[in-house]
C-alpha atoms as a PDB file:
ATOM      1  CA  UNK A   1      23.564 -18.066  72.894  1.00  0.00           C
ATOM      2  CA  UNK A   2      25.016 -19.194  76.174  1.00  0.00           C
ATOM      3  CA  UNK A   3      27.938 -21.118  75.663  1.00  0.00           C
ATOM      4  CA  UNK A   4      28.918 -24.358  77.749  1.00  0.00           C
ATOM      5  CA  UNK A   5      32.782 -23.512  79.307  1.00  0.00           C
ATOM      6  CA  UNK A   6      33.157 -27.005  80.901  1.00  0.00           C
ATOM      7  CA  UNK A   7      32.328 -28.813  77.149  1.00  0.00           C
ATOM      8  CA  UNK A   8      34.612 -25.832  75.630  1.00  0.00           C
ATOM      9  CA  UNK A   9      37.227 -26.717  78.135  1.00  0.00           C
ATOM     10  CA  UNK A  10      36.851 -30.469  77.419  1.00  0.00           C
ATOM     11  CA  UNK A  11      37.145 -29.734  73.541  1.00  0.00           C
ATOM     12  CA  UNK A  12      40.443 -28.130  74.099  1.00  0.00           C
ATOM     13  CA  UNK A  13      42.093 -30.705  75.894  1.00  0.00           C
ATOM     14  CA  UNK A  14      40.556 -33.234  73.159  1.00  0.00           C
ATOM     15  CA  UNK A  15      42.199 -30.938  70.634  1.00  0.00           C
ATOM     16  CA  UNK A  16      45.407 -30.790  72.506  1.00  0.00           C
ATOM     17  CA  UNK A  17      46.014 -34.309  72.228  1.00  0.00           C
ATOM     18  CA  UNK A  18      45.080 -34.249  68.800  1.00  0.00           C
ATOM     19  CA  UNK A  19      41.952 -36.235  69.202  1.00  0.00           C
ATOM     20  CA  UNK A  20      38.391 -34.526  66.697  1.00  0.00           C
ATOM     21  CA  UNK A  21      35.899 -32.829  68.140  1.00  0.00           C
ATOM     22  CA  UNK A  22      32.722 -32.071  66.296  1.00  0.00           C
ATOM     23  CA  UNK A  23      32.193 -28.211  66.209  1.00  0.00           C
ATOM     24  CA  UNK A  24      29.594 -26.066  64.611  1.00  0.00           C
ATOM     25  CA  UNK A  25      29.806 -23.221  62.432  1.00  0.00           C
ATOM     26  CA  UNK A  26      26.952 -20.889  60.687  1.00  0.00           C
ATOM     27  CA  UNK A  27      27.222 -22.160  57.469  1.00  0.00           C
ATOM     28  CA  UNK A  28      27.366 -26.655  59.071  1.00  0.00           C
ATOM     29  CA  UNK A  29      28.832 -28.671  61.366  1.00  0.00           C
ATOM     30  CA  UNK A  30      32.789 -29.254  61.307  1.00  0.00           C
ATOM     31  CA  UNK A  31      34.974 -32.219  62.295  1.00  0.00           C
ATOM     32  CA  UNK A  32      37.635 -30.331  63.694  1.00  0.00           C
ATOM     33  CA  UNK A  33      40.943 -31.362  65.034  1.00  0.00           C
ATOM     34  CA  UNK A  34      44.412 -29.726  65.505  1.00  0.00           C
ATOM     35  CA  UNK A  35      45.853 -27.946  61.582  1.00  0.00           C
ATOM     36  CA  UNK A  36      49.331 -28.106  63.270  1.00  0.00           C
ATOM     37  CA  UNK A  37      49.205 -32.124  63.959  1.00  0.00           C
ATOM     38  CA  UNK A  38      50.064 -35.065  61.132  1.00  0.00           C
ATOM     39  CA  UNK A  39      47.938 -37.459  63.831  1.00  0.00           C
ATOM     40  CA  UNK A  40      45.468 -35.154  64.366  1.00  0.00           C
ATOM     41  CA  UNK A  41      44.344 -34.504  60.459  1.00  0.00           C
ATOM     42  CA  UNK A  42      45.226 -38.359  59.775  1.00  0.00           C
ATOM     43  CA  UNK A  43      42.438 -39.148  62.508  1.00  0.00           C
ATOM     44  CA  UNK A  44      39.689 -36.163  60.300  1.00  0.00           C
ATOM     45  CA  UNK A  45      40.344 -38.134  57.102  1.00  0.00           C
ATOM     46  CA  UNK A  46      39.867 -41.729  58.844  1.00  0.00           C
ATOM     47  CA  UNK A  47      36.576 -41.096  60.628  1.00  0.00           C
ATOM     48  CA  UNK A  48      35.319 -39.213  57.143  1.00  0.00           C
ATOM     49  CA  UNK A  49      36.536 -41.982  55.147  1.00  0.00           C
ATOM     50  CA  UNK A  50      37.859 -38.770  52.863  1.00  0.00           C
ATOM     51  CA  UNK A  51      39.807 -39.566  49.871  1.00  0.00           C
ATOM     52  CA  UNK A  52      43.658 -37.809  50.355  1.00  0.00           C
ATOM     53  CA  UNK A  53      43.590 -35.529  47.642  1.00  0.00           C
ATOM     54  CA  UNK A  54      40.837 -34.045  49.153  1.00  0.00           C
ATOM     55  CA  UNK A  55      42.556 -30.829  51.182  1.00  0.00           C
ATOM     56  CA  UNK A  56      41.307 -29.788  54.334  1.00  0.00           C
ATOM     57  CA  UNK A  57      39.967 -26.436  55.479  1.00  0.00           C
ATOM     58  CA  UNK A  58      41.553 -24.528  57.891  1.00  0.00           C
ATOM     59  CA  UNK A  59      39.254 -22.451  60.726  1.00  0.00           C
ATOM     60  CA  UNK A  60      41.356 -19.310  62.359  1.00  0.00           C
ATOM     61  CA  UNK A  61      40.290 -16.769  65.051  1.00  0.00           C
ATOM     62  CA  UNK A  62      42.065 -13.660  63.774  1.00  0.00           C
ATOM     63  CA  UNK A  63      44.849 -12.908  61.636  1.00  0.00           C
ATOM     64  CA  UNK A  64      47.475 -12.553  64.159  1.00  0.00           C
ATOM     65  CA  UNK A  65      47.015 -16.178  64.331  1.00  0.00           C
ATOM     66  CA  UNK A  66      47.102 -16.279  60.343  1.00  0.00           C
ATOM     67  CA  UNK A  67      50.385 -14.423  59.603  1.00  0.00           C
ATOM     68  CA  UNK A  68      52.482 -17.084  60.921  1.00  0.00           C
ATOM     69  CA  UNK A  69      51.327 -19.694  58.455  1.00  0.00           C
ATOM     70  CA  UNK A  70      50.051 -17.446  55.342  1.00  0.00           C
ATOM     71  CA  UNK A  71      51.010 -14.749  52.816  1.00  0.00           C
ATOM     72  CA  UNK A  72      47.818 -11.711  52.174  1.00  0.00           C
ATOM     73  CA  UNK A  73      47.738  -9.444  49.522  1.00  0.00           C
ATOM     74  CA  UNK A  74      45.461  -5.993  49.254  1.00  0.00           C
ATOM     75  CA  UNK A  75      42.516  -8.465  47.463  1.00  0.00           C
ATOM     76  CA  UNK A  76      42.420 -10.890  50.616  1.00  0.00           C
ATOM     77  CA  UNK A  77      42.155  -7.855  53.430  1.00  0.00           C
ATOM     78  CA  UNK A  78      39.383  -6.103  51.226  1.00  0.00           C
ATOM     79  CA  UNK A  79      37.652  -9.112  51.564  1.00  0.00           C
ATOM     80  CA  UNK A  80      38.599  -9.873  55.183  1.00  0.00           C
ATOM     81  CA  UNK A  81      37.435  -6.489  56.255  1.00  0.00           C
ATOM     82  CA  UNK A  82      33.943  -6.976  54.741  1.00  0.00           C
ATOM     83  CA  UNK A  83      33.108 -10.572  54.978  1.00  0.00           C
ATOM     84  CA  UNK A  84      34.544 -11.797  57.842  1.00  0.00           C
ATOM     85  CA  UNK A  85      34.140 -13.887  60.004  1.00  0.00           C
ATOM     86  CA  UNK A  86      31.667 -15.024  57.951  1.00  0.00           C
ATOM     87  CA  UNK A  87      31.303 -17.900  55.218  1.00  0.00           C
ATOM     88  CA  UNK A  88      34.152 -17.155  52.656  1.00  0.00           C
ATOM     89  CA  UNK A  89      37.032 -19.040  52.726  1.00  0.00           C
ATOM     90  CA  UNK A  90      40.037 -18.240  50.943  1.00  0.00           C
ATOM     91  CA  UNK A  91      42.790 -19.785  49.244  1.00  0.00           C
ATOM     92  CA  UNK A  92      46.094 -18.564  49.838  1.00  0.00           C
ATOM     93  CA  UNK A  93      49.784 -19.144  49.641  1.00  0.00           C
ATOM     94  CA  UNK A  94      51.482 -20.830  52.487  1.00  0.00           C
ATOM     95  CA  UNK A  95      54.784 -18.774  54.016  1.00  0.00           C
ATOM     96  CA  UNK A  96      58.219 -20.850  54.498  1.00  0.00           C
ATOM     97  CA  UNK A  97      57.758 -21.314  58.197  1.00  0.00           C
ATOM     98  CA  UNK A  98      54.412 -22.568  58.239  1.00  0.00           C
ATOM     99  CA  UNK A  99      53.282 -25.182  60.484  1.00  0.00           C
ATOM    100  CA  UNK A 100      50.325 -26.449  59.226  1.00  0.00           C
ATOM    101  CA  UNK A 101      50.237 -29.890  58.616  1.00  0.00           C
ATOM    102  CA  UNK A 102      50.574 -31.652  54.587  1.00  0.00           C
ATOM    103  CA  UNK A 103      48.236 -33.638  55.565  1.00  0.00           C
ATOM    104  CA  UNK A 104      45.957 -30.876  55.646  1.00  0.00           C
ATOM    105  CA  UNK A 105      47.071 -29.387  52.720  1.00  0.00           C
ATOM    106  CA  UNK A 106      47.838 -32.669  50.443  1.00  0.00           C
ATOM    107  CA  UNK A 107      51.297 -31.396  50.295  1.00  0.00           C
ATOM    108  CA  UNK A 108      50.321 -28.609  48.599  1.00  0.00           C
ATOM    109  CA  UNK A 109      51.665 -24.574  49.066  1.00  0.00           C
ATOM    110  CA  UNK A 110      48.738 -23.359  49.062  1.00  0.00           C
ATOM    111  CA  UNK A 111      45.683 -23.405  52.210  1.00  0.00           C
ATOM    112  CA  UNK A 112      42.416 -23.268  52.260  1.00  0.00           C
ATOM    113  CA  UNK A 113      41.442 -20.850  54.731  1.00  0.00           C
ATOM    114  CA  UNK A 114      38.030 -19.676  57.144  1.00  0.00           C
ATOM    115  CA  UNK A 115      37.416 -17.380  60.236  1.00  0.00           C
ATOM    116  CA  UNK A 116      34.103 -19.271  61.160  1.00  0.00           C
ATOM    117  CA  UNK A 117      30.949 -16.717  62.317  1.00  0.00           C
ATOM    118  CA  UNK A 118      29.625 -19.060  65.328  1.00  0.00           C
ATOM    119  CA  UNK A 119      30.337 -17.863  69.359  1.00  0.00           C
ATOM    120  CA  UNK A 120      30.946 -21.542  70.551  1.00  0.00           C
ATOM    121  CA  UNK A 121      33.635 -22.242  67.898  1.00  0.00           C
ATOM    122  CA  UNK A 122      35.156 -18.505  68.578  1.00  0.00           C
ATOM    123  CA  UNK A 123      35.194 -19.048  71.720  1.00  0.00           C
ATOM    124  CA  UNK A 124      37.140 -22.266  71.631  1.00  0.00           C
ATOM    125  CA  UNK A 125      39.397 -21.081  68.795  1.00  0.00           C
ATOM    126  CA  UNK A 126      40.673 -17.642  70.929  1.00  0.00           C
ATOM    127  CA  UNK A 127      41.939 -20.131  73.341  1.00  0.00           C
ATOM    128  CA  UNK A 128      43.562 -22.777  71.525  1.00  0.00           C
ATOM    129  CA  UNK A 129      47.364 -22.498  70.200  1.00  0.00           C
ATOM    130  CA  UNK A 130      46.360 -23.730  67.092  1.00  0.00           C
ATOM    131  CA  UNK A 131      43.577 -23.177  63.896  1.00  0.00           C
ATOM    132  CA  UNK A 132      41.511 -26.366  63.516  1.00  0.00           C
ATOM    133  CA  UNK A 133      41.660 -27.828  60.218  1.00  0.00           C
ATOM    134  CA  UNK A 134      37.815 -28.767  60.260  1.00  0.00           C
ATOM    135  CA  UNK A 135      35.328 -30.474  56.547  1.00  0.00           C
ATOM    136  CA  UNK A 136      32.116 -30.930  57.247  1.00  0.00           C
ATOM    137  CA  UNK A 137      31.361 -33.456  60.293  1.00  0.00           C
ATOM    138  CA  UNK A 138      29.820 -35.905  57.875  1.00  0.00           C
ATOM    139  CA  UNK A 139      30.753 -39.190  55.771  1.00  0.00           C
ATOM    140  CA  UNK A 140      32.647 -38.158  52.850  1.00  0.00           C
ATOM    141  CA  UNK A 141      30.713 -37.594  49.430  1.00  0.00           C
ATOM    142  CA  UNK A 142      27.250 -37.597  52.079  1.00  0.00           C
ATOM    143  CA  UNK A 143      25.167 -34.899  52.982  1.00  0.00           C
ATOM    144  CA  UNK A 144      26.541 -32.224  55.339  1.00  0.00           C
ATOM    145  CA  UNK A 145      25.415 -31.913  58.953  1.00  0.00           C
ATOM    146  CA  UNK A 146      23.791 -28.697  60.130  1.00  0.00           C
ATOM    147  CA  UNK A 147      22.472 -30.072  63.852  1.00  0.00           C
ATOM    148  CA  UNK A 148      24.576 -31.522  66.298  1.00  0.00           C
ATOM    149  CA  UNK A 149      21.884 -34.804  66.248  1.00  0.00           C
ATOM    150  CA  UNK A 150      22.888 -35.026  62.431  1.00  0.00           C
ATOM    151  CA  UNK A 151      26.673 -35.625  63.374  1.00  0.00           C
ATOM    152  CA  UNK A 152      25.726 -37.908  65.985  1.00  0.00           C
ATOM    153  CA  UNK A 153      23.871 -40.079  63.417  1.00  0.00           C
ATOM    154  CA  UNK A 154      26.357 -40.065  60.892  1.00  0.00           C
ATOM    155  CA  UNK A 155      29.728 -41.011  63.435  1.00  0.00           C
ATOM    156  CA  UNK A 156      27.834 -42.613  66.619  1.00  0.00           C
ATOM    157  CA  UNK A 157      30.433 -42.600  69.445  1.00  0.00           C
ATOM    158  CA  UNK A 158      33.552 -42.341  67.122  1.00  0.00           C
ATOM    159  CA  UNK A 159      33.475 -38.863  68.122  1.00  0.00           C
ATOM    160  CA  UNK A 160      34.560 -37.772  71.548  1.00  0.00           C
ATOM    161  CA  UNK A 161      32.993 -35.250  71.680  1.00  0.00           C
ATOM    162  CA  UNK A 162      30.222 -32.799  70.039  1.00  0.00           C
ATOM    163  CA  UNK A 163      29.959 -29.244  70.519  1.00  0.00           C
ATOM    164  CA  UNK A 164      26.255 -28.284  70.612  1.00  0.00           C
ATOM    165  CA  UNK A 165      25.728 -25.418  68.796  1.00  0.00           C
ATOM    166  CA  UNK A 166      22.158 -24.824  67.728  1.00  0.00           C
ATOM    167  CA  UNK A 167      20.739 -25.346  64.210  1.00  0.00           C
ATOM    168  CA  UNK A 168      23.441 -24.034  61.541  1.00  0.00           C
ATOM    169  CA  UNK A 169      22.396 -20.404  61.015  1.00  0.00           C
ATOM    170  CA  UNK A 170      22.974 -21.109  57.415  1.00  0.00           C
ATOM    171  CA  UNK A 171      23.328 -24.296  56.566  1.00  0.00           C
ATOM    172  CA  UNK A 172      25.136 -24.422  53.476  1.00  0.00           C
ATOM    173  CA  UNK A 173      28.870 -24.549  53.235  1.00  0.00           C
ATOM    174  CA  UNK A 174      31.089 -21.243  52.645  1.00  0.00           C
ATOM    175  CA  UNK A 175      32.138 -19.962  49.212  1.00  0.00           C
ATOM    176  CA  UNK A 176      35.849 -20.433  48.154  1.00  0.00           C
ATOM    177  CA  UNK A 177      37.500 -17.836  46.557  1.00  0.00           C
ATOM    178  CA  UNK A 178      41.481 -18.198  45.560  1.00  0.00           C
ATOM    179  CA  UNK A 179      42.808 -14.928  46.318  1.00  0.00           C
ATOM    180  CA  UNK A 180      46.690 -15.002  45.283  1.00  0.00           C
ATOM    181  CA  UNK A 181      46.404 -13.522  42.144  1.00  0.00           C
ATOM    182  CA  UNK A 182      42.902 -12.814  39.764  1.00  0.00           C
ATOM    183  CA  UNK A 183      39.845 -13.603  42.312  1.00  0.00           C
ATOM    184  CA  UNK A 184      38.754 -16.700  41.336  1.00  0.00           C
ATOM    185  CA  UNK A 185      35.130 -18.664  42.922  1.00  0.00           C
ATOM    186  CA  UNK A 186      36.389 -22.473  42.846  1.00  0.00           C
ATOM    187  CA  UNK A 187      32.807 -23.430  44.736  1.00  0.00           C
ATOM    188  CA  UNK A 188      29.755 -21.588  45.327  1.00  0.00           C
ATOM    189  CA  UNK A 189      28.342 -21.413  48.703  1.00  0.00           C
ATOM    190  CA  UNK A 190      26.435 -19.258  51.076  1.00  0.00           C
ATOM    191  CA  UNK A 191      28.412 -15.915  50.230  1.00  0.00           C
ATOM    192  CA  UNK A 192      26.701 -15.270  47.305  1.00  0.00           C
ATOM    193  CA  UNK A 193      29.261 -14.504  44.190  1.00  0.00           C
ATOM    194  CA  UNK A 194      27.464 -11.016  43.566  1.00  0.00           C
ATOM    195  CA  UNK A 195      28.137  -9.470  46.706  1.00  0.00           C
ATOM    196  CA  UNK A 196      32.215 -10.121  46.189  1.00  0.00           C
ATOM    197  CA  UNK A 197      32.024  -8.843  42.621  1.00  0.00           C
ATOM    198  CA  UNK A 198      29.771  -5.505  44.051  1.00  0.00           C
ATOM    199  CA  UNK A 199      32.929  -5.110  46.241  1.00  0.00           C
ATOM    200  CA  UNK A 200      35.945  -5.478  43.417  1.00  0.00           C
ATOM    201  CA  UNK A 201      33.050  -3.567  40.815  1.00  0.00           C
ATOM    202  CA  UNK A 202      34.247  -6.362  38.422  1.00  0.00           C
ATOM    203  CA  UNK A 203      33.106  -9.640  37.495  1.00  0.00           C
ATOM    204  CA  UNK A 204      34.908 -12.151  39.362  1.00  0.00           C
ATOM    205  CA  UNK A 205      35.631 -15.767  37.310  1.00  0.00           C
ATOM    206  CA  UNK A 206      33.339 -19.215  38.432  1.00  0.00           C
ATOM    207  CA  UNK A 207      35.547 -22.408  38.075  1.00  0.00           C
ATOM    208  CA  UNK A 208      33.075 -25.386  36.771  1.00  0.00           C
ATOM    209  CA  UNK A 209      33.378 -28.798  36.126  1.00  0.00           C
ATOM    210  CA  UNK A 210      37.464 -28.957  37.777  1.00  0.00           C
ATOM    211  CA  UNK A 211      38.923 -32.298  36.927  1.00  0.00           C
ATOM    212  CA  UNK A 212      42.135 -31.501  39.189  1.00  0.00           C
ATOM    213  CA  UNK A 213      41.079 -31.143  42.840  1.00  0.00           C
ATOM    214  CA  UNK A 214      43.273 -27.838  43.787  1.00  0.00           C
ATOM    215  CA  UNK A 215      40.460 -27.100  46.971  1.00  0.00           C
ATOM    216  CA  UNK A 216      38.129 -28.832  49.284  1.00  0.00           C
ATOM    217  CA  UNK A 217      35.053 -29.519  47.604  1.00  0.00           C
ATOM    218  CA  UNK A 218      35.582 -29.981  44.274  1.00  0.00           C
ATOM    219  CA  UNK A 219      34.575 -33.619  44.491  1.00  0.00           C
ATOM    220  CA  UNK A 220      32.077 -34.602  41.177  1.00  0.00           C
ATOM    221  CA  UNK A 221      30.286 -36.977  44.074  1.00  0.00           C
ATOM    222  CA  UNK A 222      29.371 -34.948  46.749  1.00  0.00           C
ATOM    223  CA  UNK A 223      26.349 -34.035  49.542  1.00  0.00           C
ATOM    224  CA  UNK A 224      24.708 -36.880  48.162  1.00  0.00           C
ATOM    225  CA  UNK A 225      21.597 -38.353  50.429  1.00  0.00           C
ATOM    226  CA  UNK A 226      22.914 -42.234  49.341  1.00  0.00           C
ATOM    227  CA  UNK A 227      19.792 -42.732  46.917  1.00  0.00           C
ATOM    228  CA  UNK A 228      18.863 -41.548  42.996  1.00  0.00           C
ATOM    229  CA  UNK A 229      18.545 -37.527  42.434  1.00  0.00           C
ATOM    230  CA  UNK A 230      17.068 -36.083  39.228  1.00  0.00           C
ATOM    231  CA  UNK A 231      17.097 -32.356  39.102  1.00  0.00           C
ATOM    232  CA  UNK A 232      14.412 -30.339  37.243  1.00  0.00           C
ATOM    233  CA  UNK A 233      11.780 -32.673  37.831  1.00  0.00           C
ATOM    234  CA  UNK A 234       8.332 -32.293  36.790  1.00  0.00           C
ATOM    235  CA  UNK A 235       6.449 -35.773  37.551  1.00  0.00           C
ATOM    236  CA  UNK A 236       7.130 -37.651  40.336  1.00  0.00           C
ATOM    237  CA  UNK A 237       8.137 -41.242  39.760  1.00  0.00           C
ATOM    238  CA  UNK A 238       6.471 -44.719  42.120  1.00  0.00           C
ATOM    239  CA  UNK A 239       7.946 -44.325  45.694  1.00  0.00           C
ATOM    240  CA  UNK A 240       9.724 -41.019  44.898  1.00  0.00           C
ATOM    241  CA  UNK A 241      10.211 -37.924  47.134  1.00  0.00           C
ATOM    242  CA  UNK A 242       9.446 -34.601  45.442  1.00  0.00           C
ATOM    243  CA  UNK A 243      11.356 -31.284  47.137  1.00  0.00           C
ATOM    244  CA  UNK A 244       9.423 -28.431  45.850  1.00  0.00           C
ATOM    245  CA  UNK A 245      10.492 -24.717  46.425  1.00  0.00           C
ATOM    246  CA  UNK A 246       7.313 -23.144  47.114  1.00  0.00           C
ATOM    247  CA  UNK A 247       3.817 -24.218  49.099  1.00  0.00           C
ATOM    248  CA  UNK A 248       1.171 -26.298  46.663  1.00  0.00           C
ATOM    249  CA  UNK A 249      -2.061 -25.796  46.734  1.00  0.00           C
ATOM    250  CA  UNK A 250      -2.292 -29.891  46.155  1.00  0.00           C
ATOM    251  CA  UNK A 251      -0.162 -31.138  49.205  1.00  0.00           C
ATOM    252  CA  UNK A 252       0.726 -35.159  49.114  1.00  0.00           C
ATOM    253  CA  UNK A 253       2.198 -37.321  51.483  1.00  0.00           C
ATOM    254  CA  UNK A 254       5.659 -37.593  49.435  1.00  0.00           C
ATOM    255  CA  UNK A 255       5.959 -33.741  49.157  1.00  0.00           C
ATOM    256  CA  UNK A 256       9.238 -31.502  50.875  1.00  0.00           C
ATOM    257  CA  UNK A 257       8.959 -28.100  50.697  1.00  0.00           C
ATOM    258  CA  UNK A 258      12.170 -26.300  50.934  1.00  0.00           C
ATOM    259  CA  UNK A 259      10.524 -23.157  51.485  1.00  0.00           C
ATOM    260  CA  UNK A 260       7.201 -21.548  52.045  1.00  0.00           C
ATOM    261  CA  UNK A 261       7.324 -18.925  49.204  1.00  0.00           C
ATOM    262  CA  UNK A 262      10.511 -19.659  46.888  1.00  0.00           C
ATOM    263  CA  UNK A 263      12.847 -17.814  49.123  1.00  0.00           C
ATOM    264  CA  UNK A 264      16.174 -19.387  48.200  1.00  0.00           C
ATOM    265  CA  UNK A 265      17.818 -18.144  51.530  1.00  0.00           C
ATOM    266  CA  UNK A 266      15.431 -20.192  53.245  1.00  0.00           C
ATOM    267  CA  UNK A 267      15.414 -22.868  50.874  1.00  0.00           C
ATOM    268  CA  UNK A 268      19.530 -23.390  50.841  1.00  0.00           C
ATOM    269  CA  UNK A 269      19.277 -23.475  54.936  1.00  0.00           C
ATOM    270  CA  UNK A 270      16.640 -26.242  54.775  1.00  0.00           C
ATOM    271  CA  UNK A 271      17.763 -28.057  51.980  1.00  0.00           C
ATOM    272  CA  UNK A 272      20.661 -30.948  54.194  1.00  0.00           C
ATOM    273  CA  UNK A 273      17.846 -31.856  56.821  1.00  0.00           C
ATOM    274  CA  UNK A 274      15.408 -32.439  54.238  1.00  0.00           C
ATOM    275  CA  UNK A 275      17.615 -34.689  52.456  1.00  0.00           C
ATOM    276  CA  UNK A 276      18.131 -36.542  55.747  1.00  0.00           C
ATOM    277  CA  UNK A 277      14.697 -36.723  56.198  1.00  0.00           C
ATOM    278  CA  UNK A 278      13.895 -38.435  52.659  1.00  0.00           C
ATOM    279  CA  UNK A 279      16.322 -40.980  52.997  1.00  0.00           C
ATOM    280  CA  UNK A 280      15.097 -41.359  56.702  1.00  0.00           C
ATOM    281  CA  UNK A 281      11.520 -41.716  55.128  1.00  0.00           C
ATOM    282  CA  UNK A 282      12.305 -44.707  53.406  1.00  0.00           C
ATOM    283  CA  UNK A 283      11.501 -43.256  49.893  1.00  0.00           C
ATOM    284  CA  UNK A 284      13.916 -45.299  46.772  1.00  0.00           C
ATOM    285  CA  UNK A 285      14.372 -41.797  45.284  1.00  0.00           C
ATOM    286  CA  UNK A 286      13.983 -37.900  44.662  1.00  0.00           C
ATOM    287  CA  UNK A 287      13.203 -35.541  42.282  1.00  0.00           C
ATOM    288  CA  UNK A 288      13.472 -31.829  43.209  1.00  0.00           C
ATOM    289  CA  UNK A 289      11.409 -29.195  41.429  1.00  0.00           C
ATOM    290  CA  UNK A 290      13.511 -26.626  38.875  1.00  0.00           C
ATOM    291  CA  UNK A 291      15.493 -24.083  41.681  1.00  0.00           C
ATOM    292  CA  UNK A 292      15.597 -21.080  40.340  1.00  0.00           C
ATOM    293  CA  UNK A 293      19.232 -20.503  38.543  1.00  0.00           C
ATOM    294  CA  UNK A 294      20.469 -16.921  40.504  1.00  0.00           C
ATOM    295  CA  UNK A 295      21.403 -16.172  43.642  1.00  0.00           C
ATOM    296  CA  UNK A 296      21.834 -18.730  46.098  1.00  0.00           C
ATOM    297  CA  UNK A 297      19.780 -20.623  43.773  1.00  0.00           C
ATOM    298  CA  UNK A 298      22.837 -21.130  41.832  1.00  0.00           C
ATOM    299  CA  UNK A 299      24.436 -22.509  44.806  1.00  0.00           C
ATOM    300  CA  UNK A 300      21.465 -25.142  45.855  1.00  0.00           C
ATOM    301  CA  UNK A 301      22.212 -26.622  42.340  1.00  0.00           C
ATOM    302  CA  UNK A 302      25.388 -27.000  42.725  1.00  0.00           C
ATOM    303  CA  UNK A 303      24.966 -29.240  45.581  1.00  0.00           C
ATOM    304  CA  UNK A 304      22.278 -31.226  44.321  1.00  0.00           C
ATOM    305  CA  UNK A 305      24.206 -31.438  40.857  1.00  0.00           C
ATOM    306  CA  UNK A 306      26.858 -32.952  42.624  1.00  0.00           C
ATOM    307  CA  UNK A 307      24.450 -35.073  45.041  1.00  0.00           C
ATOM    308  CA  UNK A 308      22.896 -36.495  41.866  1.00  0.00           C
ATOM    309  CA  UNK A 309      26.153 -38.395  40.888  1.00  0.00           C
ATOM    310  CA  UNK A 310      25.148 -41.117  42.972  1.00  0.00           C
END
């Protein structure tokens, strides 16, 4: 991909006086803004509308940058050294002479943590003095953006500035592992949970169903399109979308197909814009066909678990 220097250039002065630029990642779009700056992570959870408790995560280019605000242990740099940069974030314990911001963190010791897999966002994090504290670029509790065209719906010109970065190679959000003491998953993502546990040759615990938020996205309400989901669907209701996971042979006007051939990598990738594209479509609801319950399969549920809370 070639990169644009003069917009990277104009994102890090943005960044330096702790204004949010909108950056993308492989896994979706970010809001990001300076991890370091109380005004800078005040403005992220303003233009998200995102509820306090809610920490932020934290993107970093390398660990040199990373040992001035957190503490590792043998766990986190087995992990490091296979994963990343990639989409795993982790959840470690802040050192004394940290500088990232409690806003970020919700006052909390503890950070969530990312080294994002995406050349325009490396490139602008390698020369910045800071890590960008960076959620999703969306509305908080709505769907996540994986085009720069999808943040620019959702924020209009309250954003300075949007990095284009292509379509999210991924387009689901990372995993999140806490790492300071027993590995623990506190949300499923795009790293899918087996390959961690093939590396530690142990099964590796899934929080569900958290009532305390201890790590961004948690939230019971969350990647929801703004209109009625049912999960496990197997009519289709009057004026309802249906998001199936494999090509019919019967194909309707109010079918989304996810995928061609129930491949779930495909299917978690697609899955955001075709949410968009219901609610764009004017449809009152949608029911989504059964996803199969492994793999990233496990993860797509999730999400529309949590989007069907609305």
């Amino acid at each position: 991909m070639k990169i644009n220097l003069a917009n990277i250039k104009k994102a890090q002065k943005l960044l330096n006086n702790s204004e949010c630029v909108a950056i993308p990642t492989e896994t979706v779009y970010g809001l990001a803004a300076n991890a370091y700056s109380d005004q800078a992570c005040k403005r992220i959870f303003k233009l998200k509308k995102r509820p306090k408790n809610n920490p932020l995560i934290v993107h970093y280019y390398n660990l040199q940058m990373l040992k001035k605000d957190c503490k590792f242990n043998k766990d986190f740099f087995k992990l490091y050294k296979k994963f990343c940069p990639g989409p795993i974030t982790f959840i470690l314990d802040l050192s004394k002479n940290s500088q990232i911001s409690k806003i970020a963190t919700n006052k909390k010791n503890t950070l969530a943590v990312r080294f994002p897999n995406h050349p325009v966002t490396r490139n602008l994090l390698k020369k910045l003095k800071f890590p960008l504290a960076a959620p999703s670029a969306n509305l908080s509790s709505k769907v996540s953006a994986v085009q720069s065209t999808e943040v620019k719906e959702d924020f209009g010109g309250n954003i300075k500035l949007v990095l284009e970065g292509g379509r999210s190679s991924i387009g689901i959000e990372s995993t999140i592992i806490d790492i300071r003491n027993q590995p623990k998953i506190l949300r499923l993502g795009s790293l899918e949970v087996s390959n961690i546990q093939k590396l530690f040759k142990k099964k590796v615990i899934i929080t569900k169903n958290s009532t305390k938020i201890s790590a961004p996205g948690q939230s019971k309400l969350h990647y929801s399109p703004g209109i009625p989901l049912r999960t496990n669907a197997k009519k289709v209701r009057s004026n309802e979308a249906y998001v199936l996971i494999k090509k019919t042979k019967i194909i309707k006007s109010n079918h989304f197909f996810l995928t061609k051939n129930n491949n779930l990598k495909e299917a978690a990738k697609n899955l955001y814009s075709t949410l968009r594209l219901i609610k764009k479509s004017k449809f009152k609801s949608i029911a989504v066909q059964k996803i199969p319950d492994k793999g990233l399969g496990k993860t797509i549920n999730d999400r529309l678990v949590r989007a069907s809370k609305f």
